[in-house]
Protein backbone atom coordinates (compact mmCIF):
# COMPACT_ATOMS: atom_id res chain seq x y z
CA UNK A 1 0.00 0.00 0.00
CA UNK A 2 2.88 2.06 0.92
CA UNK A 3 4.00 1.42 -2.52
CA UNK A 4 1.37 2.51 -4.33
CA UNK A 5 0.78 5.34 -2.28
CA UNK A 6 4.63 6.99 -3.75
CA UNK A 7 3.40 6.08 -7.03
CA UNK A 8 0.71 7.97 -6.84
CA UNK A 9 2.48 10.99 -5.23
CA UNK A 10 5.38 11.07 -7.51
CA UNK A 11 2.20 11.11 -10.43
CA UNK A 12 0.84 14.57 -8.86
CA UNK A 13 4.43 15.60 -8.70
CA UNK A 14 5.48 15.28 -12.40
CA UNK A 15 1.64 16.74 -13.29
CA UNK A 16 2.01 19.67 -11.30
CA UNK A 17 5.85 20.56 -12.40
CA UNK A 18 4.11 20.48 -16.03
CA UNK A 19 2.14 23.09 -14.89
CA UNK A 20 -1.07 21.13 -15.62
CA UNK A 21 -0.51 21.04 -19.00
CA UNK A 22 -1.89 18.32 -21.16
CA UNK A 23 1.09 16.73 -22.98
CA UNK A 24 -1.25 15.09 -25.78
CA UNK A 25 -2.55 18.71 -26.64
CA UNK A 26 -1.01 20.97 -29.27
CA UNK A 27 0.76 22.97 -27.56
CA UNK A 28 1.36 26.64 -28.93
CA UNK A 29 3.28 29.59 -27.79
CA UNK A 30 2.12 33.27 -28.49
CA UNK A 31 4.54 36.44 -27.58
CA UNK A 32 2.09 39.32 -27.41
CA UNK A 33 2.99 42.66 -27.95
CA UNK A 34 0.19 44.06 -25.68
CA UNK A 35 0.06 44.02 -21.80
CA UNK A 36 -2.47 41.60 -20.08
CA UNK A 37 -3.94 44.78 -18.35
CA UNK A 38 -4.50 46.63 -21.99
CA UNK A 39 -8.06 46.51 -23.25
CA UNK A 40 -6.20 45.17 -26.77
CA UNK A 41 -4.71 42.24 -24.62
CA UNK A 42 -7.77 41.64 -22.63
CA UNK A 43 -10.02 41.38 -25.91
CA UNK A 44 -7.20 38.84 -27.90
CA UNK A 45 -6.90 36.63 -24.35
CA UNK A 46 -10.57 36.19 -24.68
CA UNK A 47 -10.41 35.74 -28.75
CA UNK A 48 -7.80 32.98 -27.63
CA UNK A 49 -9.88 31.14 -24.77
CA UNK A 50 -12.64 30.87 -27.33
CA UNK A 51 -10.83 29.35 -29.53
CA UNK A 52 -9.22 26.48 -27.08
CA UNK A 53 -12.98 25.86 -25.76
CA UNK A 54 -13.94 25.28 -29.34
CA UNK A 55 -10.45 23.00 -30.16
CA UNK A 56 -9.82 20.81 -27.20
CA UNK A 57 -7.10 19.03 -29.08
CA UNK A 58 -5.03 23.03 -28.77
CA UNK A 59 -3.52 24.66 -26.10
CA UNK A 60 -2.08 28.29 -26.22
CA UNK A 61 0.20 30.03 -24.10
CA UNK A 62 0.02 33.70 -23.94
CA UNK A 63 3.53 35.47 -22.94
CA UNK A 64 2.76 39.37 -22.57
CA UNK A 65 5.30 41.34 -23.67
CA UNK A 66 3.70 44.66 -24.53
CA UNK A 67 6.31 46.76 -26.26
CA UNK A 68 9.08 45.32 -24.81
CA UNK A 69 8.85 42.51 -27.31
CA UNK A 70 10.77 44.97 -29.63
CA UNK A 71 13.49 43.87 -27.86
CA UNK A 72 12.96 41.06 -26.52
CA UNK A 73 11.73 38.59 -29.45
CA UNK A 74 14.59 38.54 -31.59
CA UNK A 75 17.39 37.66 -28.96
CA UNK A 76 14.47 34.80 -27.60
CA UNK A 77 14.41 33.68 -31.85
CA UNK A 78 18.30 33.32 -32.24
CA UNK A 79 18.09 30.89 -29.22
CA UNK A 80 16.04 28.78 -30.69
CA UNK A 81 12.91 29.64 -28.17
CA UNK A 82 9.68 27.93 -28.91
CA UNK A 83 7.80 31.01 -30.13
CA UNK A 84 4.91 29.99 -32.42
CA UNK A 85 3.36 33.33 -33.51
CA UNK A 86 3.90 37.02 -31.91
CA UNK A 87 2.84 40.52 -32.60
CA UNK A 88 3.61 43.55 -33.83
CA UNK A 89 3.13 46.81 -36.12
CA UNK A 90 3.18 45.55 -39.82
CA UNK A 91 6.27 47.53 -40.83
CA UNK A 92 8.30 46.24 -37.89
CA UNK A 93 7.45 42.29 -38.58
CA UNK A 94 7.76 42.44 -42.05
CA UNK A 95 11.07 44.26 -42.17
CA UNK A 96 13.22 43.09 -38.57
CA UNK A 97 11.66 39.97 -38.14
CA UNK A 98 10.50 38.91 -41.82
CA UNK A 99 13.86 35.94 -41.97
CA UNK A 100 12.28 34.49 -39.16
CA UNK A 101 8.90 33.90 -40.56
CA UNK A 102 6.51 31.37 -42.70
CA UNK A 103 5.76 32.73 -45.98
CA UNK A 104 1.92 33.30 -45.71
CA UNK A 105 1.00 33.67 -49.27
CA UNK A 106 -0.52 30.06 -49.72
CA UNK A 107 -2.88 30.20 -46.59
CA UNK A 108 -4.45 33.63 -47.20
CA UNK A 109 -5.85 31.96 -50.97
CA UNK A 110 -7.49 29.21 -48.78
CA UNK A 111 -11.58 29.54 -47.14
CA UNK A 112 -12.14 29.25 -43.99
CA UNK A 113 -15.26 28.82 -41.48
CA UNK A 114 -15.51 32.47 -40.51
CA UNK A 115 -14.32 34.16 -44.16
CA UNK A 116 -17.99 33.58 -45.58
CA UNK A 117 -17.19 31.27 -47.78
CA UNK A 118 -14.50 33.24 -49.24
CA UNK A 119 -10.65 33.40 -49.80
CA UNK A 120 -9.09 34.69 -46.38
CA UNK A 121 -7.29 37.16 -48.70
CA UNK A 122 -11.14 38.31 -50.06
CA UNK A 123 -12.28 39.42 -46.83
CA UNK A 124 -9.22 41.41 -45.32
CA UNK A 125 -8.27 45.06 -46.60
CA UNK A 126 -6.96 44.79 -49.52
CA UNK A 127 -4.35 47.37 -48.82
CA UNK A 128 -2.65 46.36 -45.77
CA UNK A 129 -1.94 42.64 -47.94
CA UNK A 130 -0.07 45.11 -50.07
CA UNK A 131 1.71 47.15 -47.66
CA UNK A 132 2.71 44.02 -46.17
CA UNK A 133 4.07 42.46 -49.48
CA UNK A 134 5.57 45.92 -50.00
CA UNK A 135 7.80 45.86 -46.66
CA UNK A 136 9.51 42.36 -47.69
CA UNK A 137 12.77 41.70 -50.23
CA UNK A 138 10.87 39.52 -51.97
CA UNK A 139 6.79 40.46 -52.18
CA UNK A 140 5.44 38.32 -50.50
CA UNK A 141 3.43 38.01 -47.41
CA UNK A 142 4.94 37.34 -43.92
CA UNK A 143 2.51 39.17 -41.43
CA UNK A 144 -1.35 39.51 -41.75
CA UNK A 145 -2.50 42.40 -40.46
CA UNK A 146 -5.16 43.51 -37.60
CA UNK A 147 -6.51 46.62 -36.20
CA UNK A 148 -5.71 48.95 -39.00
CA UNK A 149 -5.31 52.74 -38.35
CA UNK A 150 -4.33 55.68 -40.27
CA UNK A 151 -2.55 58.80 -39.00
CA UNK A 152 -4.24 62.07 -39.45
CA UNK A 153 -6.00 64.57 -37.62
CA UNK A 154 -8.08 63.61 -34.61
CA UNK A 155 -10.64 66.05 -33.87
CA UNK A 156 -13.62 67.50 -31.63
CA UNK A 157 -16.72 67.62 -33.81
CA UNK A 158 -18.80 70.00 -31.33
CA UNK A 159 -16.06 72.78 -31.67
CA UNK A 160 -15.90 72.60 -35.30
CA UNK A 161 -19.73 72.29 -35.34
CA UNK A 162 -19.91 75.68 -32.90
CA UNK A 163 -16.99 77.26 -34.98
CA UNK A 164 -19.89 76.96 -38.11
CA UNK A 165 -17.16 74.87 -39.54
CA UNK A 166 -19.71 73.04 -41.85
CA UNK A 167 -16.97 70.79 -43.97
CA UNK A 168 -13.50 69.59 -43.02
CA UNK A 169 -10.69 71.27 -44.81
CA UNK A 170 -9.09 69.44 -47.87
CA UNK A 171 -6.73 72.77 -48.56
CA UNK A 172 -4.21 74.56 -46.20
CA UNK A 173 -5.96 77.72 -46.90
CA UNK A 174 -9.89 75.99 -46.03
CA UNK A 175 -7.69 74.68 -42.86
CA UNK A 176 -6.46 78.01 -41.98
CA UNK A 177 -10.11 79.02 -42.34
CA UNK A 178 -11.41 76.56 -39.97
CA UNK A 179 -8.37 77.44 -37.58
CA UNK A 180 -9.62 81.16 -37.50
CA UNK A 181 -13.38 80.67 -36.74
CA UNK A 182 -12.45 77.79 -33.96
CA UNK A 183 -9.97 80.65 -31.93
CA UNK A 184 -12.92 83.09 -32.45
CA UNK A 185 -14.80 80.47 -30.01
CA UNK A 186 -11.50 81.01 -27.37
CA UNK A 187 -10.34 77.55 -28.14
CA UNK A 188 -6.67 76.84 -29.23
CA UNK A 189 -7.41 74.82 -33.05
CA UNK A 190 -4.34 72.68 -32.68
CA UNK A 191 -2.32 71.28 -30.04
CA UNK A 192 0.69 68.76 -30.15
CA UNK A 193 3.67 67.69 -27.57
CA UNK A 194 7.09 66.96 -27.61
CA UNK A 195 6.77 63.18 -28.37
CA UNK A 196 4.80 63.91 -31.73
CA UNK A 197 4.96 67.43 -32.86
CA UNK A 198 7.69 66.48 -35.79
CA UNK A 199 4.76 65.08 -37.67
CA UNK A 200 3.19 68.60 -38.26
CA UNK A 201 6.28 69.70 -40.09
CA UNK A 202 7.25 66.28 -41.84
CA UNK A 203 3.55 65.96 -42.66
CA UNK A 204 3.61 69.50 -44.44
CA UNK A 205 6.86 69.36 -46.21
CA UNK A 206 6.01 65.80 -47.76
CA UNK A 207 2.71 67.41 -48.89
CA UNK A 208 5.35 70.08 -50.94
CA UNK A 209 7.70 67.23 -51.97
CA UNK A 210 6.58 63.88 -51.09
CA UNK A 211 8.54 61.76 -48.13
CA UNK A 212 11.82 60.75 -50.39
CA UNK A 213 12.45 63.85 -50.17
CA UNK A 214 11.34 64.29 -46.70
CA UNK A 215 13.87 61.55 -46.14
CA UNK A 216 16.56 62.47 -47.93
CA UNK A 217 16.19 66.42 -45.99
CA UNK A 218 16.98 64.44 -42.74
CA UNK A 219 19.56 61.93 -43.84
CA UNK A 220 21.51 64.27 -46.64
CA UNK A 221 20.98 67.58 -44.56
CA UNK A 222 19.65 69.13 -47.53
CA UNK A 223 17.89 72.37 -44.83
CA UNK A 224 18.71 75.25 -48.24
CA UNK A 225 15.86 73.70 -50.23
CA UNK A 226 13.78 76.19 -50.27
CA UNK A 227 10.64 74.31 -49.73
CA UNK A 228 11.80 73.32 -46.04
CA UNK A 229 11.63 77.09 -45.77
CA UNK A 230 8.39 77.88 -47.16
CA UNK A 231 7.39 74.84 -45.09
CA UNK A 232 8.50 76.30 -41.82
CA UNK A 233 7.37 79.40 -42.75
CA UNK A 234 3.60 78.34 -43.19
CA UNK A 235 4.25 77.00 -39.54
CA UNK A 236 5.66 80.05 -38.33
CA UNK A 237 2.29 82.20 -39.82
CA UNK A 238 0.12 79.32 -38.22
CA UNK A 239 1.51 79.84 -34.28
CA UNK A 240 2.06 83.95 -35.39
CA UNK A 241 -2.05 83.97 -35.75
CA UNK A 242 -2.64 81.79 -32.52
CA UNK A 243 -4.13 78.88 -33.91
CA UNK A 244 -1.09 76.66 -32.16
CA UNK A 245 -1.91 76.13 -28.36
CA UNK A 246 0.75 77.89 -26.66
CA UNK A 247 0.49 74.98 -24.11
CA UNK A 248 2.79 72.86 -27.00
CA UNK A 249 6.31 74.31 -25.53
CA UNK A 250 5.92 72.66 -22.29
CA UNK A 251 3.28 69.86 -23.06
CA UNK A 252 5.05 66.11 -22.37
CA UNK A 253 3.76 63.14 -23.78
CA UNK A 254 0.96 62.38 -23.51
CA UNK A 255 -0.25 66.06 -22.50
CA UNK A 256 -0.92 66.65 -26.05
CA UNK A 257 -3.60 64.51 -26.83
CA UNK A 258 -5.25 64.67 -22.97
CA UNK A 259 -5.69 68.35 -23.84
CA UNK A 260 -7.82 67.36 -27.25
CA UNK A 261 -9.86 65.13 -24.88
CA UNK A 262 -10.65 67.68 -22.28
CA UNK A 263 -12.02 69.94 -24.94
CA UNK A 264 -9.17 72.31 -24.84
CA UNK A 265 -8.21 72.44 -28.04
CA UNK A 266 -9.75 71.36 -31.47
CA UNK A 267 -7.60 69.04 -33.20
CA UNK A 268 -4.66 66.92 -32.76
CA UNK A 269 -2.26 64.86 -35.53
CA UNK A 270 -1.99 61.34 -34.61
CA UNK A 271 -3.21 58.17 -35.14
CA UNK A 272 -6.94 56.27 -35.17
CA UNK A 273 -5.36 54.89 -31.56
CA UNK A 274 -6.19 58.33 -29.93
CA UNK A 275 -9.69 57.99 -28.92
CA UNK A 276 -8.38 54.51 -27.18
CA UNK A 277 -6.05 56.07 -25.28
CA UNK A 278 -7.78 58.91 -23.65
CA UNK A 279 -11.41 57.46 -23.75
CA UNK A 280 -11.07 57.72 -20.08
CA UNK A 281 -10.49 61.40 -19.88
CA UNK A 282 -12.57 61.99 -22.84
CA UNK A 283 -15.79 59.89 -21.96
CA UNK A 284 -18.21 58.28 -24.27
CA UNK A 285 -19.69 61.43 -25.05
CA UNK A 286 -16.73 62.77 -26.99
CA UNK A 287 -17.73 63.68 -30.79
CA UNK A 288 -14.38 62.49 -32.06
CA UNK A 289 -14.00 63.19 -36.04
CA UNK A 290 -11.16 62.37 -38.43
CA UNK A 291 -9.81 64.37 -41.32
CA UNK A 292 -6.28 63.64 -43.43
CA UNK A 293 -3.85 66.25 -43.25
CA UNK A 294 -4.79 69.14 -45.99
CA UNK A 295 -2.93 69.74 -49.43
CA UNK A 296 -0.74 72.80 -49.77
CA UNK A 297 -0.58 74.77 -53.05
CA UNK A 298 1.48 73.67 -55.49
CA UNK A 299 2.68 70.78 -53.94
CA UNK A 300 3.36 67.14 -55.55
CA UNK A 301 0.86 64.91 -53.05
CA UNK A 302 -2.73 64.15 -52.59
CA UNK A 303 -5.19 64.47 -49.83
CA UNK A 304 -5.21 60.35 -49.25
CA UNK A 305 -1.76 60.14 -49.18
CA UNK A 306 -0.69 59.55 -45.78
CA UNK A 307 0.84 57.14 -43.25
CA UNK A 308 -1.40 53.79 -42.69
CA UNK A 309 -1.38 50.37 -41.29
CA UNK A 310 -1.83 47.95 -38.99
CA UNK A 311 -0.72 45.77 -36.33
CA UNK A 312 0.10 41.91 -37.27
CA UNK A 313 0.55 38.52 -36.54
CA UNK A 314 3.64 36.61 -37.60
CA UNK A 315 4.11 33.13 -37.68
CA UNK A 316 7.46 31.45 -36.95
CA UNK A 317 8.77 29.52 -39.76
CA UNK A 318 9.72 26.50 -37.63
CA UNK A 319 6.83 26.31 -35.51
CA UNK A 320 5.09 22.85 -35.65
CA UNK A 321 1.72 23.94 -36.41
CA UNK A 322 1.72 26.52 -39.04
CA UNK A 323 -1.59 25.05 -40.01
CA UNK A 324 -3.03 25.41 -36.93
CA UNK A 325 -1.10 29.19 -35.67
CA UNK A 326 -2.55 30.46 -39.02
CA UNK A 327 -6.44 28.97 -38.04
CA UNK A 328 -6.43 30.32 -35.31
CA UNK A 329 -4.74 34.06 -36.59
CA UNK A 330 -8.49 33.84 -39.02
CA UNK A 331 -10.40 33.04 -36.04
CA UNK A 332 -9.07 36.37 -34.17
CA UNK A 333 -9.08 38.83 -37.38
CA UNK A 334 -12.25 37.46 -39.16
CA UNK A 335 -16.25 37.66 -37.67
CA UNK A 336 -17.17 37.84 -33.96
CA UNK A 337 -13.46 38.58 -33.00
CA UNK A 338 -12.33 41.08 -35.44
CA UNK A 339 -15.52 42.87 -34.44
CA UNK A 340 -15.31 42.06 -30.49
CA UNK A 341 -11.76 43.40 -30.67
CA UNK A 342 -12.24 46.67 -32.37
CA UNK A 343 -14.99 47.51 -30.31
CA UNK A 344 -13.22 46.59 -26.88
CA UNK A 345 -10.39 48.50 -27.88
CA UNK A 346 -11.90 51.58 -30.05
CA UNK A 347 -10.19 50.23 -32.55
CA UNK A 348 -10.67 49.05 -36.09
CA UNK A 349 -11.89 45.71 -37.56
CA UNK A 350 -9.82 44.70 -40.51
CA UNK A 351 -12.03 42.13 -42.45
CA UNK A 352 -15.43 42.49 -44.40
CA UNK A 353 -16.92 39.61 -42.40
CA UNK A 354 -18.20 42.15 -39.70
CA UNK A 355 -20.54 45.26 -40.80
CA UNK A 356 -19.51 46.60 -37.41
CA UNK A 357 -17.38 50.04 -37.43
CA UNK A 358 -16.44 52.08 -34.42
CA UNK A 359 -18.23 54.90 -33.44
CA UNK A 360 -15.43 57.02 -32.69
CA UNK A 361 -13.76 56.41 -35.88
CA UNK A 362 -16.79 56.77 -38.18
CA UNK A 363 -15.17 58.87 -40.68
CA UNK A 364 -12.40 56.91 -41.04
CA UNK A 365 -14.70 54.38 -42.76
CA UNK A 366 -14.63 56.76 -46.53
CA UNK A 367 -10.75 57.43 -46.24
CA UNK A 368 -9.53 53.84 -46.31
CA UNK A 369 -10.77 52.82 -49.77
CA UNK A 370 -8.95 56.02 -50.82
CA UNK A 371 -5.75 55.51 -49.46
CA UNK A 372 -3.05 56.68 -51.78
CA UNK A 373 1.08 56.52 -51.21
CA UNK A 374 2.63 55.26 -48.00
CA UNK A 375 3.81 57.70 -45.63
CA UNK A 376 6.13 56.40 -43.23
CA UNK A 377 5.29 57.90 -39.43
CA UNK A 378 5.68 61.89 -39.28
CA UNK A 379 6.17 61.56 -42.98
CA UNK A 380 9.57 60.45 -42.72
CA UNK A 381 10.96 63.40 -40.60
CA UNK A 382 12.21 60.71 -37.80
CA UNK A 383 14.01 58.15 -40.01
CA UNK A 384 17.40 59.68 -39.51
CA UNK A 385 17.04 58.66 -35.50
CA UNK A 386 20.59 60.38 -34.69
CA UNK A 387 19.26 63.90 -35.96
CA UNK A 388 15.96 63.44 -34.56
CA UNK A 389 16.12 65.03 -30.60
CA UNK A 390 17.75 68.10 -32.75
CA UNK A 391 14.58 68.43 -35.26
CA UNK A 392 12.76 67.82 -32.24
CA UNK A 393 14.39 70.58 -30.53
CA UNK A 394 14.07 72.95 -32.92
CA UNK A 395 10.02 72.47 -34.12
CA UNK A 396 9.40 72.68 -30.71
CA UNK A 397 10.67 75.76 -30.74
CA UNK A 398 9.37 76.87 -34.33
CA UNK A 399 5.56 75.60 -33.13
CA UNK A 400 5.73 77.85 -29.50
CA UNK A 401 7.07 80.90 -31.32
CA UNK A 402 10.38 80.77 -29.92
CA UNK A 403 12.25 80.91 -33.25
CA UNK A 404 10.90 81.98 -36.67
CA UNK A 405 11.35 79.72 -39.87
CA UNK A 406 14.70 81.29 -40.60
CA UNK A 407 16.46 80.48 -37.25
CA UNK A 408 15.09 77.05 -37.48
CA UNK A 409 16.46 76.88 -41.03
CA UNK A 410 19.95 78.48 -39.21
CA UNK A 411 20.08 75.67 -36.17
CA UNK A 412 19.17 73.07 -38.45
CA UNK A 413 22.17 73.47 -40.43
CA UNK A 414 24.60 73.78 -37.34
C-alpha cells in the first residue's frame, strides 16, 4: 500500500511541475505585444480562450510582452525559443523579423469557417496585404494584419460644429479658415507635444515634396531647399495667428492629446489609436472626427496620401503547427473577433466579415478605400534617428514661437 501510495504521489508531482498542462494537446506559444492589463490584450486573451474551448485538441500560451517585445523577441528567436506566432506593427514584422517567418501567401488563398465562404485574402483590406508584401525583399506576405489605423487629424466635432465649420478642410488655406473661426470660439485649433509634434512639419513638407524627399532632408541635410523654408514658414504664420496652443512648448507626452480630450483644443495629428487612449479622460460622449492632413498649393501629393497600417501577426517559420497558428490568426481577425476586438479596444476591424465600425472612428470608414502613397510615421521626418532630438528641438521651438522659420532653417544646419 505504501507502494502505491509513492506512485501515486510522484504522479501529482510530475503533473504539477508540467504546470497542468496536457502533454497530448497541441501545444502553442504566443509572444504578445500588448500588456495583459490593456483593453487590446484583454479582448485577444478572450479571442484565444474561445478558440481552445472550441479546439480541445489546442492549447495556447500567452507570454505578454507589450512593447518590450521589440526587444525582446529577436534575442528569444536566435536561441532557438519555442515562439509559435507574436505581434507587432506591420512595418516592424515584415522588415526586422520577416527571416524568421513562414511565408503566408498560400494560406491567405485558402476559405475558412468564418471568411464567408470566401478566400481569407477576399475578406481582409486589400491594402494592408499590399503594404505588407511591400515591406519584404521579396513580395510576399509574412505578417497579416489587424486593427488597422491611419494617422491624421483627430478632432472634436462640437467645436468645429460651434466654430460653423460646416466641412473639413481638404486645402491649407480651407484649414487656416477653420483654424480662425475655432480661436474666435477662445479655443486653441491645434495642439501637439514633444513626443509627436515632428509630424506637423514632416507631414507639411512631404505634402510640398513627397517623403523621399522628406527623407533624404533628414539623412543628406539638404535644410537650403527652399521648400523646407516655405514649409516652416507656413508654420511660423500658423503659431504667429494663434491657432497653435501655446500649451505645445511645455506639453510632455501624452499632454498633447489629454488636452484634445478635455475639450481644450480642437484638433490633434496622430493616429486612429487616440480615442483609445484617452477614452477615459474623454468619456463616451466625446464627438471624435477624423480628417487627413490638408494639401498645400502647389505641392506634388494628394489628400489620401498619408501614413497607414496595422498591427500583425507573424508566424514562426519553424513552428510545428503553421496550419493550426494560421487557423487560429483567421479566427481572431475574421467575424465575432475582429468585431469584439475593435470595439473593446476603439479600434478598427480589418475584415469584411463584420458590418460593425467604431463609433469614434466613423469617418475613417470613406478614407480607407482612398488611401493613396505610403507615408512612413511623421512623414519620414524621424528616419534619420541620430538627428531626430535636434529636429525635435528645434520644431518645438518653431511651433511655441520661440524661433521663426529662418532660425530654425539656421540651427538646423549647425
Amino acid at each position: 500500500m505504501k507502494k502505491i501510495f509513492i506512485i501515486f504521489s510522484a504522479f501529482i508531482f510530475l503533473l504539477s511541475c508540467s504546470g497542468g498542462s496536457d502533454t497530448n494537446k497541441k501545444k502553442i506559444v504566443y509572444w504578445s505585444m500588448w500588456n495583459e492589463t490593456e483593453s487590446q490584450g484583454q479582448a485577444v486573451k478572450a479571442a484565444i480562450e474561445d478558440y481552445m474551448s472550441k479546439h480541445p485538441d489546442i492549447e495556447v500560451e500567452i507570454n505578454f510582452n507589450g512593447r518590450e517585445i521589440r526587444k525582446t523577441l529577436q534575442p528569444a528567436l536566435d536561441n532557438g525559443q519555442t515562439i509559435d506566432f507574436w505581434d507587432e506593427n506591420i512595418e516592424r514584422t515584415t522588415k526586422n523579423w520577416g527571416k524568421y517567418a513562414l511565408k503566408l501567401d498560400d494560406y491567405i488563398t485558402n476559405v475558412y469557417d468564418t471568411t464567408d465562404g470566401k478566400p481569407y485574402e477576399d475578406v481582409i483590406i486589400k491594402s494592408l496585404l499590399d503594404l505588407g508584401r511591400s515591406f519584404s525583399e521579396d513580395g510576399s506576405l509574412y505578417a497579416v494584419p489587424y486593427q488597422p489605423f491611419v494617422f491624421l487629424f483627430n478632432y472634436n466635432k462640437k467645436i468645429f460644429r460651434e466654430a460653423g465649420i460646416e466641412k473639413v478642410p481638404e486645402t491649407w488655406q480651407e484649414f487656416k479658415d477653420a483654424c480662425a473661426k475655432i480661436k474666435a470660439l477662445g479655443i486653441p485649433p491645434i495642439t501637439d507635444d514633444d513626443a509627436e509634434i515632428n509630424a506637423l512639419l514632416g507631414y507639411h513638407i512631404a505634402k510640398y515634396k513627397g517623403t523621399e524627399f522628406v527623407q533624404q532632408l533628414v539623412t543628406e541635410g539638404l535644410w537650403d531647399d527652399p521648400i523646407v523654408l516655405k514649409a516652416a514658414q507656413d508654420w511660423q504664420e500658423m503659431v504667429e495667428l494663434g491657432y497653435v496652443s501655446p500649451k505645445v512648448a511645455g506639453n510632455k507626452f501624452p499632454a498633447g492629446r489629454h488636452e484634445l480630450a478635455r475639450g481644450e483644443a480642437a484638433m490633434f495629428l496622430n493616429g486612429t489609436w487616440v480615442p483609445n487612449f484617452v477614452m477615459e479622460t474623454a468619456g463616451e460622449d466625446f464627438e471624435w472626427g477624423q480628417f487627413p492632413y490638408p494639401t498645400v498649393e502647389g505641392g506634388t501629393d494628394g489628400l489620401y496620401d498619408m501614413h497607414y497600417g496595422s498591427q500583425s501577426f507573424q508566424i514562426n517559420k519553424d513552428t510545428k503547427y503553421p496550419k493550426e497558428v494560421f487557423d487560429l490568426i483567421v479566427h481572431l481577425t475574421t467575424g465575432k473577433w475582429d468585431e469584439e476586438i475593435a470595439k473593446r479596444s476603439y479600434a478598427l476591424p480589418v475584415s469584411s466579415t463584420t458590418t460593425y465600425w467604431t463609433k469614434q472612428l466613423e469617418d475613417t470608414k470613406e478614407i480607407f478605400p482612398r488611401l493613396g502613397k505610403y507615408y512612413p510615421l511623421d512623414g519620414g521626418i524621424d528616419v534619420n534617428t541620430e538627428k531626430t532630438p535636434i529636429i525635435n528641438a528645434n520644431v518645438i521651438k518653431l511651433m511655441s514661437g520661440q524661433i521663426t522659420a529662418e532660425e530654425f532653417i539656421a540651427e538646423m544646419k549647425k
